[in-house]
C-alpha atoms as a PDB file:
ATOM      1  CA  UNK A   1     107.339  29.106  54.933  1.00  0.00           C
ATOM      2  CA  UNK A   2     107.448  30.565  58.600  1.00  0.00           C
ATOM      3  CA  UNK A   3     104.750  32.271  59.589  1.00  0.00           C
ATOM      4  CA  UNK A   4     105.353  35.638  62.256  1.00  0.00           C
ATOM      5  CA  UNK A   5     104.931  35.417  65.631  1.00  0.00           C
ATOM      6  CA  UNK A   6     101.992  38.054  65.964  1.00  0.00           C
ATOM      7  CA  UNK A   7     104.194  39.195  69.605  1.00  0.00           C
ATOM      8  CA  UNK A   8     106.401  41.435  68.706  1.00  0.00           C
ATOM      9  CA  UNK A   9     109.499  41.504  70.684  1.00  0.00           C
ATOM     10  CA  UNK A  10     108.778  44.532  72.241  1.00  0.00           C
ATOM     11  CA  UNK A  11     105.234  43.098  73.932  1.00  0.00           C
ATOM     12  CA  UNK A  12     107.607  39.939  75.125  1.00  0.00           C
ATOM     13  CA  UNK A  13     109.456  42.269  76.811  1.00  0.00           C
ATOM     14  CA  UNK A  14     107.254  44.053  78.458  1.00  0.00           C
ATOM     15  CA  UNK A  15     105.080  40.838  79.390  1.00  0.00           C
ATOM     16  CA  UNK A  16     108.290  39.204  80.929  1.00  0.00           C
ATOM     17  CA  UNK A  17     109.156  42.795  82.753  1.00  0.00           C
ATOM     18  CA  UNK A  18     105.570  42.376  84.072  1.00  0.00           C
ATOM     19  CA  UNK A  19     105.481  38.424  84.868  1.00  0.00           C
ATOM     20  CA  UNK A  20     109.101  39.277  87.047  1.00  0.00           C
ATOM     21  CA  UNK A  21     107.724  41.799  89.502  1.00  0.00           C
ATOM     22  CA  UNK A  22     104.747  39.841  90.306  1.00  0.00           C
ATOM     23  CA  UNK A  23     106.941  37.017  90.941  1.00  0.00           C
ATOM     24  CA  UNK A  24     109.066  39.388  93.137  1.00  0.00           C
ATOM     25  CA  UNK A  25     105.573  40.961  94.886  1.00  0.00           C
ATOM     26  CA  UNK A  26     104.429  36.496  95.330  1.00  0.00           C
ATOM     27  CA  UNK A  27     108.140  36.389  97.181  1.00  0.00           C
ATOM     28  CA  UNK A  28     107.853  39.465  99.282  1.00  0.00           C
ATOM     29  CA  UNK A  29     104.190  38.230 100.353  1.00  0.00           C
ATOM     30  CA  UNK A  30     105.199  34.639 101.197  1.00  0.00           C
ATOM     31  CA  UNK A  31     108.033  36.396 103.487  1.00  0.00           C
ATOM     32  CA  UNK A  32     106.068  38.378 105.204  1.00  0.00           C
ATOM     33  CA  UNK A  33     103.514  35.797 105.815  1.00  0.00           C
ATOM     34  CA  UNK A  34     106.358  33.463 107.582  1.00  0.00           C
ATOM     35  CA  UNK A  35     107.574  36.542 109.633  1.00  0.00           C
ATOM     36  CA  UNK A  36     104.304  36.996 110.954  1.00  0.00           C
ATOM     37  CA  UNK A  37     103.839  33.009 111.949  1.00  0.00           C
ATOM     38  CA  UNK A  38     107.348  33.135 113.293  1.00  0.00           C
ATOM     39  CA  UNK A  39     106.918  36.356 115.468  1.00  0.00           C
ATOM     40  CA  UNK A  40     103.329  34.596 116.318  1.00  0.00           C
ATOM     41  CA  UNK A  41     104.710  31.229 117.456  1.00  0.00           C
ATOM     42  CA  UNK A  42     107.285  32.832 119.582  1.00  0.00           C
ATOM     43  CA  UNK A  43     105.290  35.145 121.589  1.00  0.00           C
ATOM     44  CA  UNK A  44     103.353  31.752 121.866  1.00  0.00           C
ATOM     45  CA  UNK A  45     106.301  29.791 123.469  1.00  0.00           C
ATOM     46  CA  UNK A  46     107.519  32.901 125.222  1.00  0.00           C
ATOM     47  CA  UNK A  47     104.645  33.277 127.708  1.00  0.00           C
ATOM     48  CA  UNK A  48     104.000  29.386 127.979  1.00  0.00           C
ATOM     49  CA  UNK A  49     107.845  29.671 129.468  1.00  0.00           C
ATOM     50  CA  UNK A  50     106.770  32.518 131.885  1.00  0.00           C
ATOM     51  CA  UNK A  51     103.745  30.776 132.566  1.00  0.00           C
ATOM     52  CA  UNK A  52     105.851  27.880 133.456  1.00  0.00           C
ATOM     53  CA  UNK A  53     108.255  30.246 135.520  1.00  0.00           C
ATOM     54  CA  UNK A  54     105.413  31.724 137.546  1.00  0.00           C
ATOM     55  CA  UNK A  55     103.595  28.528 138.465  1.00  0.00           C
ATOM     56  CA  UNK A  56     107.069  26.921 139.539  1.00  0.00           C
ATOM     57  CA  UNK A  57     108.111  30.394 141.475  1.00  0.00           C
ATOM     58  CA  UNK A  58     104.178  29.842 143.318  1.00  0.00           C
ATOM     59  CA  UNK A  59     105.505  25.990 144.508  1.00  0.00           C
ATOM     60  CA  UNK A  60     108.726  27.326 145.454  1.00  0.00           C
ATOM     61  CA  UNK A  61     106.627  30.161 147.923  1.00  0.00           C
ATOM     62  CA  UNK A  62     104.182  27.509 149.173  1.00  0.00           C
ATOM     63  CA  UNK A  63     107.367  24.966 150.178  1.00  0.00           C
ATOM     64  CA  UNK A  64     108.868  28.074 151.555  1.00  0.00           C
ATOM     65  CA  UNK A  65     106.066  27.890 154.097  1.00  0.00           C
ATOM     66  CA  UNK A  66     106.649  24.868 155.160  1.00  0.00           C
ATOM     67  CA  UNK A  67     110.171  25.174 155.620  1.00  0.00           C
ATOM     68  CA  UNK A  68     109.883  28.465 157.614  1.00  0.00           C
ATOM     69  CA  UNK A  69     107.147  26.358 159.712  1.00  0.00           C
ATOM     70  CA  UNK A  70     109.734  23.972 160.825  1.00  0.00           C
ATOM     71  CA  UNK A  71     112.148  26.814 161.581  1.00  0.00           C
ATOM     72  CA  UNK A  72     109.662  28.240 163.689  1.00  0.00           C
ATOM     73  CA  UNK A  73     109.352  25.054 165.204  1.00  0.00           C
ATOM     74  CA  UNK A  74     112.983  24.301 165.747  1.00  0.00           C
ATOM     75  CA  UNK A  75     113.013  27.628 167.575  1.00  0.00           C
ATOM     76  CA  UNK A  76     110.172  26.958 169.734  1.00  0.00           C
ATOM     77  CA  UNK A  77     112.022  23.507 170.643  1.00  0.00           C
ATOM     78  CA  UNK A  78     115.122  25.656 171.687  1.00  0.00           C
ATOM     79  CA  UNK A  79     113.912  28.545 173.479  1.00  0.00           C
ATOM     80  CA  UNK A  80     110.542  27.016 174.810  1.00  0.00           C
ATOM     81  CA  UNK A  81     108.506  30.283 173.283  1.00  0.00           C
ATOM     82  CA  UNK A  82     107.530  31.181 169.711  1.00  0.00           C
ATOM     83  CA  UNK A  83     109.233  33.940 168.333  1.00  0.00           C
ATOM     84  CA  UNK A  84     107.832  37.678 168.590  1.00  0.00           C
ATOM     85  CA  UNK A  85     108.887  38.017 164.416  1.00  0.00           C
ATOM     86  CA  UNK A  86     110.997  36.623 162.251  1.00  0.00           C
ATOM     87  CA  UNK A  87     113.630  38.643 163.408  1.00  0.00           C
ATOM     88  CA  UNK A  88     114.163  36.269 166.016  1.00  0.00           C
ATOM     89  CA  UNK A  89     114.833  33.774 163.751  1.00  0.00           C
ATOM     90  CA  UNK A  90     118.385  35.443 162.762  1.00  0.00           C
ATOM     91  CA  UNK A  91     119.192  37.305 165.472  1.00  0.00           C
ATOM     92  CA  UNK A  92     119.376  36.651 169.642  1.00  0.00           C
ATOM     93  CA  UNK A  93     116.584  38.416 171.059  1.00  0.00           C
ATOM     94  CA  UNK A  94     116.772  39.931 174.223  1.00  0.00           C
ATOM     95  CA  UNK A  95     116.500  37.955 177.372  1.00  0.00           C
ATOM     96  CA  UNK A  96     116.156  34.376 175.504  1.00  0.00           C
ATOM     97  CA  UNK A  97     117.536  31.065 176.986  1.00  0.00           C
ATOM     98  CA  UNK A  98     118.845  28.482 174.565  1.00  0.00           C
ATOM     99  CA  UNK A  99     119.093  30.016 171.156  1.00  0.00           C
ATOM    100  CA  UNK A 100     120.538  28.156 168.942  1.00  0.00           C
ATOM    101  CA  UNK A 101     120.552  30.386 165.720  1.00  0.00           C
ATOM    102  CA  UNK A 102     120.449  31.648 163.053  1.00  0.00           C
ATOM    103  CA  UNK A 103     118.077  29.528 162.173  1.00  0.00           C
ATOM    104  CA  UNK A 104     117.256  31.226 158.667  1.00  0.00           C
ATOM    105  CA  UNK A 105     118.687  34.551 156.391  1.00  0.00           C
ATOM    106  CA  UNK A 106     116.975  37.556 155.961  1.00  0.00           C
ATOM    107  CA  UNK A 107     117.179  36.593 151.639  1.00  0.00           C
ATOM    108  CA  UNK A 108     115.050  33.480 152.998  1.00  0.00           C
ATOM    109  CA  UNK A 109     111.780  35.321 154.363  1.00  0.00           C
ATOM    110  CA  UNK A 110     111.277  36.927 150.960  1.00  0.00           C
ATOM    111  CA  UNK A 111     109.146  35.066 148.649  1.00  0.00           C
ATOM    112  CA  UNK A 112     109.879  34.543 145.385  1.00  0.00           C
ATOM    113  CA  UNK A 113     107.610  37.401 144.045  1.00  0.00           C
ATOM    114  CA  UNK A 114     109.427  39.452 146.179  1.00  0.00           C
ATOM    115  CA  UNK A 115     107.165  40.029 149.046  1.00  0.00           C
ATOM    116  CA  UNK A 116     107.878  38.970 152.279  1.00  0.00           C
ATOM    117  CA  UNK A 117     106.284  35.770 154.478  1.00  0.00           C
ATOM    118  CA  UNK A 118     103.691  37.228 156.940  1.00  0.00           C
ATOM    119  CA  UNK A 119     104.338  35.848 160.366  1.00  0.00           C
ATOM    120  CA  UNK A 120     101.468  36.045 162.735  1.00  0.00           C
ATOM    121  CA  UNK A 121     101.820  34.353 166.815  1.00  0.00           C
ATOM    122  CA  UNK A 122      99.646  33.711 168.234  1.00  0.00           C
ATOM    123  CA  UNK A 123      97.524  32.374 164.818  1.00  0.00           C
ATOM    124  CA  UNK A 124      94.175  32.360 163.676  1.00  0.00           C
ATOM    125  CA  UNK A 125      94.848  28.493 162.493  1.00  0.00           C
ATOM    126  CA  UNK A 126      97.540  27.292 165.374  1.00  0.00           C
ATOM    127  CA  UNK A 127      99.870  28.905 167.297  1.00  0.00           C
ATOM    128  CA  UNK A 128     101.432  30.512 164.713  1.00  0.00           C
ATOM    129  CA  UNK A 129     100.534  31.661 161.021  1.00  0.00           C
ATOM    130  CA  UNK A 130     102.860  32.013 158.022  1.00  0.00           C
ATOM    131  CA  UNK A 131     101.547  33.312 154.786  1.00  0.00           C
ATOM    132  CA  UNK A 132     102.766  33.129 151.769  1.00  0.00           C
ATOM    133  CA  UNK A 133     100.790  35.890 149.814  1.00  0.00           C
ATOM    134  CA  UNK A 134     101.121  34.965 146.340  1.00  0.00           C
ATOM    135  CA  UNK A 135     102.385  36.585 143.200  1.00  0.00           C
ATOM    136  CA  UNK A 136     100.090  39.490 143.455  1.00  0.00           C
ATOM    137  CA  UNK A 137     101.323  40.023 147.476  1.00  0.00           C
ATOM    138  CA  UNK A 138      98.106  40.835 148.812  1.00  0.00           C
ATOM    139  CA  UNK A 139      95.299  39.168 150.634  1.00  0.00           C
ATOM    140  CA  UNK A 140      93.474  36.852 148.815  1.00  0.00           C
ATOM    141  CA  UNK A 141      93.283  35.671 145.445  1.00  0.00           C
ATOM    142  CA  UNK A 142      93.380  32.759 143.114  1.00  0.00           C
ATOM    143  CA  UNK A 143      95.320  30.752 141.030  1.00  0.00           C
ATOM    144  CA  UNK A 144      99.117  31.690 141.713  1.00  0.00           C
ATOM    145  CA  UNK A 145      97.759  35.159 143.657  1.00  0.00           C
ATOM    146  CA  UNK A 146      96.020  32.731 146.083  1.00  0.00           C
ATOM    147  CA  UNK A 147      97.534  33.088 149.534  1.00  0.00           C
ATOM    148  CA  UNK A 148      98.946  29.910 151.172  1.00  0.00           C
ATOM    149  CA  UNK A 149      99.153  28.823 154.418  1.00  0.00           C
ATOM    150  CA  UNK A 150     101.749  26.586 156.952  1.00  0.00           C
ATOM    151  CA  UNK A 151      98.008  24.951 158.144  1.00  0.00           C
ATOM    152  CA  UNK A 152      97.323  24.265 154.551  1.00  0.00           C
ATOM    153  CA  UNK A 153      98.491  21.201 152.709  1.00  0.00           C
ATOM    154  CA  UNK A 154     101.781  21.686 151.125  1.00  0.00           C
ATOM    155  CA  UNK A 155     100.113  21.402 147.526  1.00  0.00           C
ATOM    156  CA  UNK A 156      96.914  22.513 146.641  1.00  0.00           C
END
């Protein structure tokens, strides 16, 4: 003889009813959970790419120096003075003898934070200055705001 099942199938029904939407609640959870790690991990790798960015833009202001240096220079070698500005560096000033310009664009004396190269003749460090005043623009700083000089090394 068979004996009965003491579940009726009304209980089963309910019991599998109940086992489904915790399985479906489990799902939802796990889900969640990834989007989370996934939203995590890529604000993770976004600012380690604009960290990247900045640091690189910093290098390309400090070699800007440099280069603007041996504009300046170049000048000096053609018209036997140093230049009142950087103007001078694009356009004929008045009353100068062997001018061989442009020796640079106006795009050029921006940095790449956007701020422009500070010029200064005669210099505290030479005969001329030109600052680079990092991401931040203003005097100062450290890290990528630190300002950078054409009598400073080209990398610090």
């Amino acid at each position: 003889m068979r004996q009965k099942s003491s579940k009726s199938p009304v209980n089963t029904a309910a019991a599998a009813r109940k086992a489904s939407g915790n399985v479906i609640v489990s799902i939802i959870v796990c889900i969640l959970i990834l989007a989370i790690l996934v939203v995590a991990y890529r604000q993770y790798r976004i600012r380690t790419i604009m960290d990247k960015y900045t640091t690189t833009a910093y290098n390309i202001g400090v070699d800007q120096v440099h280069r603007l240096d041996g504009l300046v220079k170049n000048y000096v070698s053609d018209t036997g003075a140093l230049p009142r500005s950087f103007d001078d560096l694009i356009s004929v000033p008045p009353e100068t003898k062997g001018w061989q310009g442009p020796y640079t664009s106006k795009s050029s004396l921006i940095d790449p934070f956007h701020h422009p190269f500070v010029y200064k003749a005669p210099g505290d460090h030479g005969d001329f200055d030109i600052t680079f005043p990092g991401k931040d623009g203003q005097p100062g700083g450290t890290g990528i705001d630190a300002d950078h000089g054409n009598w400073e090394s080209p990398r610090k």
